[in-house]
PDB file of N, CA and C in Angstrom:
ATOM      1  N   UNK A   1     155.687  65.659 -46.490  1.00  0.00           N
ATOM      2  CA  UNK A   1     155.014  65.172 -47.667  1.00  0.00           C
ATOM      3  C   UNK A   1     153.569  65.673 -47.715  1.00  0.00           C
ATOM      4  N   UNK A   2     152.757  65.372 -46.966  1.00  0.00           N
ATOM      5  CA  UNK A   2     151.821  66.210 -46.258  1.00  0.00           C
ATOM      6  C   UNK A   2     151.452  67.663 -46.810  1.00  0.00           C
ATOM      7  N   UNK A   3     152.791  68.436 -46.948  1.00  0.00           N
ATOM      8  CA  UNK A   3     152.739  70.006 -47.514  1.00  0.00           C
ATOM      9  C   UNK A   3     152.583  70.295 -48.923  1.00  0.00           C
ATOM     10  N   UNK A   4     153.269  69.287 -49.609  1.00  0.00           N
ATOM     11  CA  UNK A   4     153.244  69.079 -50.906  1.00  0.00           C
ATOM     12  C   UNK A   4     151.842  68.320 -51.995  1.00  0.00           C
ATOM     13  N   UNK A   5     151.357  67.882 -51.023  1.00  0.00           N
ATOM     14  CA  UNK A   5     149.657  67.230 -51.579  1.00  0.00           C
ATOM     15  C   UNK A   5     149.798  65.896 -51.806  1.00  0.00           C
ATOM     16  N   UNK A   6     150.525  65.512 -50.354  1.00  0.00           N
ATOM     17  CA  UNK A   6     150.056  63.945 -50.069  1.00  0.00           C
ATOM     18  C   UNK A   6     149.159  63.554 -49.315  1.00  0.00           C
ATOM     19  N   UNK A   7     148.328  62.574 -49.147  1.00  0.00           N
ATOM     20  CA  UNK A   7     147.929  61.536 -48.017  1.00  0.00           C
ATOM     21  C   UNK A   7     148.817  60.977 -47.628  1.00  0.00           C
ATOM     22  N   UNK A   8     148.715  60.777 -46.079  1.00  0.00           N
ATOM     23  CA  UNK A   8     149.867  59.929 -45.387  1.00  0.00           C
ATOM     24  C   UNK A   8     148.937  59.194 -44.541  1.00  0.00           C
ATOM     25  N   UNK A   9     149.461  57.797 -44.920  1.00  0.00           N
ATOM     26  CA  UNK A   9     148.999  56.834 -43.636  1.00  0.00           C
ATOM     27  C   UNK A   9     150.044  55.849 -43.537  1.00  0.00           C
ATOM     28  N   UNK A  10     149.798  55.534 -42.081  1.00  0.00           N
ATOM     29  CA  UNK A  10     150.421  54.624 -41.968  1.00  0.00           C
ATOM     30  C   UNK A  10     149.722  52.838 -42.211  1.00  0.00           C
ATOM     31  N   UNK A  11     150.708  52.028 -42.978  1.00  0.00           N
ATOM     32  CA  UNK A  11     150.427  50.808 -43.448  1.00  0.00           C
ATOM     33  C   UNK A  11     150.289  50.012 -41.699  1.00  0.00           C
ATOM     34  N   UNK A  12     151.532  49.660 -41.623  1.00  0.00           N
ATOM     35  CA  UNK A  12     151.619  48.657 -40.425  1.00  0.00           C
ATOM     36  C   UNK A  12     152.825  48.579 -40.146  1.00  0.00           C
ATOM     37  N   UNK A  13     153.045  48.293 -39.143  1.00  0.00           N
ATOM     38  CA  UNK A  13     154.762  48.357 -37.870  1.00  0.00           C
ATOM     39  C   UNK A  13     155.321  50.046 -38.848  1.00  0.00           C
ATOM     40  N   UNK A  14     156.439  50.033 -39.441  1.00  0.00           N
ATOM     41  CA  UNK A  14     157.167  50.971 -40.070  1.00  0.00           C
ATOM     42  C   UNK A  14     156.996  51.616 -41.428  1.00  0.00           C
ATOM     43  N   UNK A  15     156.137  51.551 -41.726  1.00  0.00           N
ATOM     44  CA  UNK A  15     155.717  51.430 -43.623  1.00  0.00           C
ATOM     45  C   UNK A  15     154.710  52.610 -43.386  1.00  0.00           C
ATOM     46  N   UNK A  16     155.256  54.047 -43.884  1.00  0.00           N
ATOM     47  CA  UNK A  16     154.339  54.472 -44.374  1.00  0.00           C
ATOM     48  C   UNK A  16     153.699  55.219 -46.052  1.00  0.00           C
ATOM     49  N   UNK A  17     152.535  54.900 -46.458  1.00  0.00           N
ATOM     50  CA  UNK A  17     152.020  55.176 -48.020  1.00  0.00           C
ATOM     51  C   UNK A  17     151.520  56.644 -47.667  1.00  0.00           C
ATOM     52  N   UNK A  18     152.053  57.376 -48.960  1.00  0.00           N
ATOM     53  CA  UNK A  18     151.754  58.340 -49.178  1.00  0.00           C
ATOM     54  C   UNK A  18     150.988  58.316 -50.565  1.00  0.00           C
ATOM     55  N   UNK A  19     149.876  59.131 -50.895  1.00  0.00           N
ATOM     56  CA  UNK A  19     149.354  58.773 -52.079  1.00  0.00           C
ATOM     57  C   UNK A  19     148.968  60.451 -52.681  1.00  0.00           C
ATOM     58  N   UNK A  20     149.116  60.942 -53.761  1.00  0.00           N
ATOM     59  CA  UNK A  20     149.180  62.477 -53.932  1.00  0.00           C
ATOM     60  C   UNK A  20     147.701  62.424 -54.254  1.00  0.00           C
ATOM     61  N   UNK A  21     147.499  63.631 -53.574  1.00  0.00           N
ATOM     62  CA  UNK A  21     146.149  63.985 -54.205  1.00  0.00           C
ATOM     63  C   UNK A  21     145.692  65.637 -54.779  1.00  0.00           C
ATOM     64  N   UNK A  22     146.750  66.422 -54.788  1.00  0.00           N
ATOM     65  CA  UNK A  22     146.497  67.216 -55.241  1.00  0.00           C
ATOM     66  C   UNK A  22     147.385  67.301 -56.441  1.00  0.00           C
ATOM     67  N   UNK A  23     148.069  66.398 -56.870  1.00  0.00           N
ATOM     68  CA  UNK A  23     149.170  66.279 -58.132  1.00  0.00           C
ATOM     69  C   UNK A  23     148.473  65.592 -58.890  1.00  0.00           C
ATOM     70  N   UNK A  24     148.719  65.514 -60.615  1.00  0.00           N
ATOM     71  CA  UNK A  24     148.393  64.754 -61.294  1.00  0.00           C
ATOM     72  C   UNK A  24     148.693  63.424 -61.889  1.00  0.00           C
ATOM     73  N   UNK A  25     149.566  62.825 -60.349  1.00  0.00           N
ATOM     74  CA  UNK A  25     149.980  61.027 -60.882  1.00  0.00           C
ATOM     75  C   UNK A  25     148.930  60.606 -59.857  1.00  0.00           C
ATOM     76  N   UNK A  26     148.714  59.211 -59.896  1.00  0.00           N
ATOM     77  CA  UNK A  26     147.957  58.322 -59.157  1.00  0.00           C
ATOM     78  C   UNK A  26     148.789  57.435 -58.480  1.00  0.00           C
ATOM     79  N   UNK A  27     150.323  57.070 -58.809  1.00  0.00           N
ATOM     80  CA  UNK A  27     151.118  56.384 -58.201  1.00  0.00           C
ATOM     81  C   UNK A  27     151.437  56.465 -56.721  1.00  0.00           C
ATOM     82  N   UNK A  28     150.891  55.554 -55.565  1.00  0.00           N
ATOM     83  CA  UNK A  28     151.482  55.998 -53.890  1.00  0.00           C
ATOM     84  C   UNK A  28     153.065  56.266 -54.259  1.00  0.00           C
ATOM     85  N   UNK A  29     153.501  55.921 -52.827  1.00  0.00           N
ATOM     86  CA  UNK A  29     154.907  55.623 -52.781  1.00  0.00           C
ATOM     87  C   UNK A  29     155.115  55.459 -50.870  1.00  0.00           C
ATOM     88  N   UNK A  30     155.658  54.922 -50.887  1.00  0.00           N
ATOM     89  CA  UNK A  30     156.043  53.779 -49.827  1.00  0.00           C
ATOM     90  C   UNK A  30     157.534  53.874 -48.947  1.00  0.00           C
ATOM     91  N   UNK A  31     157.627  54.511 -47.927  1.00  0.00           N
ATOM     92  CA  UNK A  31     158.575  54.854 -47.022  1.00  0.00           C
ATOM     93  C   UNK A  31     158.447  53.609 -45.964  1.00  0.00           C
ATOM     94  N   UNK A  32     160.022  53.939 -45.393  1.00  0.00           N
ATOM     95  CA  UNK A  32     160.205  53.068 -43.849  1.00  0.00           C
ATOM     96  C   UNK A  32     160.370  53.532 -42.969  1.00  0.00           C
ATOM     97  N   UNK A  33     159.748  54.038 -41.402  1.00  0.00           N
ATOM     98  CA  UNK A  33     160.176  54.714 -40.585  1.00  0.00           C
ATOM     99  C   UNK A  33     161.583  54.371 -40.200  1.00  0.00           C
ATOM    100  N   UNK A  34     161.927  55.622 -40.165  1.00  0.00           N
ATOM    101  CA  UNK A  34     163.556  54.724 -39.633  1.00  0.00           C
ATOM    102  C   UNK A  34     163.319  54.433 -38.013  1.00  0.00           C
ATOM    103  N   UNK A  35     164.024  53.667 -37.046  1.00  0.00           N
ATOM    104  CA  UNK A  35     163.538  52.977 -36.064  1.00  0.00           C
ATOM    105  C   UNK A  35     165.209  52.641 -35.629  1.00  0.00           C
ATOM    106  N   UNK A  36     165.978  52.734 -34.254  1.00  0.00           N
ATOM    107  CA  UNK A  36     165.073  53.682 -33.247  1.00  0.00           C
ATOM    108  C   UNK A  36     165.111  54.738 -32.962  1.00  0.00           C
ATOM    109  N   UNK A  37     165.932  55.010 -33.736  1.00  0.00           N
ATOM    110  CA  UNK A  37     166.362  56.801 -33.770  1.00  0.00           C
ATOM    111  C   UNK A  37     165.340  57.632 -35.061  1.00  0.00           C
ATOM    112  N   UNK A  38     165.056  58.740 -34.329  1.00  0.00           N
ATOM    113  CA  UNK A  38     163.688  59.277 -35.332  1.00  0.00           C
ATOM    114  C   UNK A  38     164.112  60.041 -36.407  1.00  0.00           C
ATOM    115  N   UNK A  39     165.836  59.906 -36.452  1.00  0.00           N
ATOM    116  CA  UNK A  39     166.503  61.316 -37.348  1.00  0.00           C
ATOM    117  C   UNK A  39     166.527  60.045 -38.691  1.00  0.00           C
ATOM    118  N   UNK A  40     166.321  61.130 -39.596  1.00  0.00           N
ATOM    119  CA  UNK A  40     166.844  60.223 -40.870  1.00  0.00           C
ATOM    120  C   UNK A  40     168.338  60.383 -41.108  1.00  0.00           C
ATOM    121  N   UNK A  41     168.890  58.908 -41.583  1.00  0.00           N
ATOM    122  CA  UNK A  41     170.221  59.233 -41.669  1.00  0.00           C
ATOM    123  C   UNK A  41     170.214  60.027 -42.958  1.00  0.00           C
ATOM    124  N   UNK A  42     171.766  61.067 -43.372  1.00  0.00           N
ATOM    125  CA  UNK A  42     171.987  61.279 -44.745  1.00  0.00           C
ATOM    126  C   UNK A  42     171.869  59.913 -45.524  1.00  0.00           C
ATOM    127  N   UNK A  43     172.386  59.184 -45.969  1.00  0.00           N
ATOM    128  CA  UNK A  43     172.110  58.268 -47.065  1.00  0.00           C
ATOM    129  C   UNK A  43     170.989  57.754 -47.162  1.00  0.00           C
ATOM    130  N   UNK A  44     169.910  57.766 -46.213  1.00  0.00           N
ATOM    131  CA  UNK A  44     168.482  57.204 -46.583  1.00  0.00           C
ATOM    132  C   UNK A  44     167.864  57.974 -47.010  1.00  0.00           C
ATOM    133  N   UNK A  45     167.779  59.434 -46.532  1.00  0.00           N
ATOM    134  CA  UNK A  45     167.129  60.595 -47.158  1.00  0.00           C
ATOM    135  C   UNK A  45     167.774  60.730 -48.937  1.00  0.00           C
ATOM    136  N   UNK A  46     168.490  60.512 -48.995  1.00  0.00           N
ATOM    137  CA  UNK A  46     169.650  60.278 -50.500  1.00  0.00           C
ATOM    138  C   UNK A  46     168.509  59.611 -51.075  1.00  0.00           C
ATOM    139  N   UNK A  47     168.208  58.307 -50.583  1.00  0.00           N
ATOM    140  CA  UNK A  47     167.660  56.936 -51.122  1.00  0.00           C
ATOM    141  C   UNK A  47     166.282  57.672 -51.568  1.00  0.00           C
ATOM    142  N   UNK A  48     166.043  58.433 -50.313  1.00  0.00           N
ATOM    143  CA  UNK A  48     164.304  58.734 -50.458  1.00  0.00           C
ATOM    144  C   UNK A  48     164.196  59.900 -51.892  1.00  0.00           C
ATOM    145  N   UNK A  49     165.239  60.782 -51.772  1.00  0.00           N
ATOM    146  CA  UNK A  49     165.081  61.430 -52.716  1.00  0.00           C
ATOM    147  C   UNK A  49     165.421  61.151 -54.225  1.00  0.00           C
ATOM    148  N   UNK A  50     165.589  59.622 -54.469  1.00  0.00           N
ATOM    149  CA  UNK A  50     165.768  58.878 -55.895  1.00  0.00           C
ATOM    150  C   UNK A  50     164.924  58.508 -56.095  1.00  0.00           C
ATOM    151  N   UNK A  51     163.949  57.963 -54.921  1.00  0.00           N
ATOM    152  CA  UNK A  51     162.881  56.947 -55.261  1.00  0.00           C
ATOM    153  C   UNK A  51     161.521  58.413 -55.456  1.00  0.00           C
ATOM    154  N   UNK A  52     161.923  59.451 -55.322  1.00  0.00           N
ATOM    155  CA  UNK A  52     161.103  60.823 -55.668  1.00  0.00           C
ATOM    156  C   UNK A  52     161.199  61.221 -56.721  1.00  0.00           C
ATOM    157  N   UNK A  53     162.446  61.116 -57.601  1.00  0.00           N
ATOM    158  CA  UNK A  53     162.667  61.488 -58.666  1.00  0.00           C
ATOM    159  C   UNK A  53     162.422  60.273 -59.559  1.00  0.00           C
ATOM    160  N   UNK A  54     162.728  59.333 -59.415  1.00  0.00           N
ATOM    161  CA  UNK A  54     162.133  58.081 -60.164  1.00  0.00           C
ATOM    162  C   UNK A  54     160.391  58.220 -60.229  1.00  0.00           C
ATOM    163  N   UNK A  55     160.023  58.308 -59.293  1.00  0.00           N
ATOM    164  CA  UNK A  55     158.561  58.077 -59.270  1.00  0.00           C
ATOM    165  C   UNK A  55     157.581  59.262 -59.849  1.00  0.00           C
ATOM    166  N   UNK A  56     158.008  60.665 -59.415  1.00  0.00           N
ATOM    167  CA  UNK A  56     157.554  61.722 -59.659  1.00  0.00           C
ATOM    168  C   UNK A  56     158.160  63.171 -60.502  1.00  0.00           C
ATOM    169  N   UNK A  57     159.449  62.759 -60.858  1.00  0.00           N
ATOM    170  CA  UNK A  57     160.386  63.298 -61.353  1.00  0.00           C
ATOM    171  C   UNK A  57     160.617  64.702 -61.042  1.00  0.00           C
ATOM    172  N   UNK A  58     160.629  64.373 -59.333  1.00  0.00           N
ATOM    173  CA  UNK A  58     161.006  65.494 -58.356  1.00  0.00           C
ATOM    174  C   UNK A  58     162.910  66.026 -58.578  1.00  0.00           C
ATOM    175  N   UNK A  59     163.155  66.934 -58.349  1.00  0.00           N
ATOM    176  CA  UNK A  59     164.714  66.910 -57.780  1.00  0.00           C
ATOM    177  C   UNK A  59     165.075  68.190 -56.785  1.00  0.00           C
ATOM    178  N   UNK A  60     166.104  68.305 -56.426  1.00  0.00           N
ATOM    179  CA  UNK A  60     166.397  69.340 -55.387  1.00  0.00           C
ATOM    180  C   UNK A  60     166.418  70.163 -55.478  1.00  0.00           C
ATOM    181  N   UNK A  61     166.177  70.649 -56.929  1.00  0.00           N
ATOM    182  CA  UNK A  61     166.125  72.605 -57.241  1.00  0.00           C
ATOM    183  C   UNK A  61     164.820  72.915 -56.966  1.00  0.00           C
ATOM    184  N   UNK A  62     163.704  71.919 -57.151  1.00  0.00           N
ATOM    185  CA  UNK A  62     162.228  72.234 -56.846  1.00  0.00           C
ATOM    186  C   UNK A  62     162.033  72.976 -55.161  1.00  0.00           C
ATOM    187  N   UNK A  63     163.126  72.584 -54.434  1.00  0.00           N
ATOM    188  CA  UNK A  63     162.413  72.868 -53.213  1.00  0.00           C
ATOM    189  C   UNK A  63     163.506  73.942 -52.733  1.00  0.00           C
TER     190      UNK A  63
END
């Protein structure tokens, strides 16, 4: 996220806000580390990439 022109911090325990700053929305957006395994499963990455297209009206041909 980071590559794309986010801020990343982390909130607290698993929560981390990303907030764009080189894009033109102002909206963060709000992840969960997955925990305890560091891989994302397929269906959460699924999840993550709705709540991308909802929010920023990202989709998978962009990348």
């Amino acid at each position: 996220m980071t590559a794309t022109g986010f801020l990343a911090r982390k909130l607290y325990d698993s929560v981390w806000q990303f907030r764009p700053t080189t894009l033109d929305v102002d909206r963060p957006i709000l992840f969960h580390e997955s925990h305890p395994n560091p891989k994302i499963p397929f269906t959460v990455a699924r999840r993550f990439g709705r709540r991308l297209n909802r929010a920023y009206g990202w989709d998978g041909d962009m990348f």
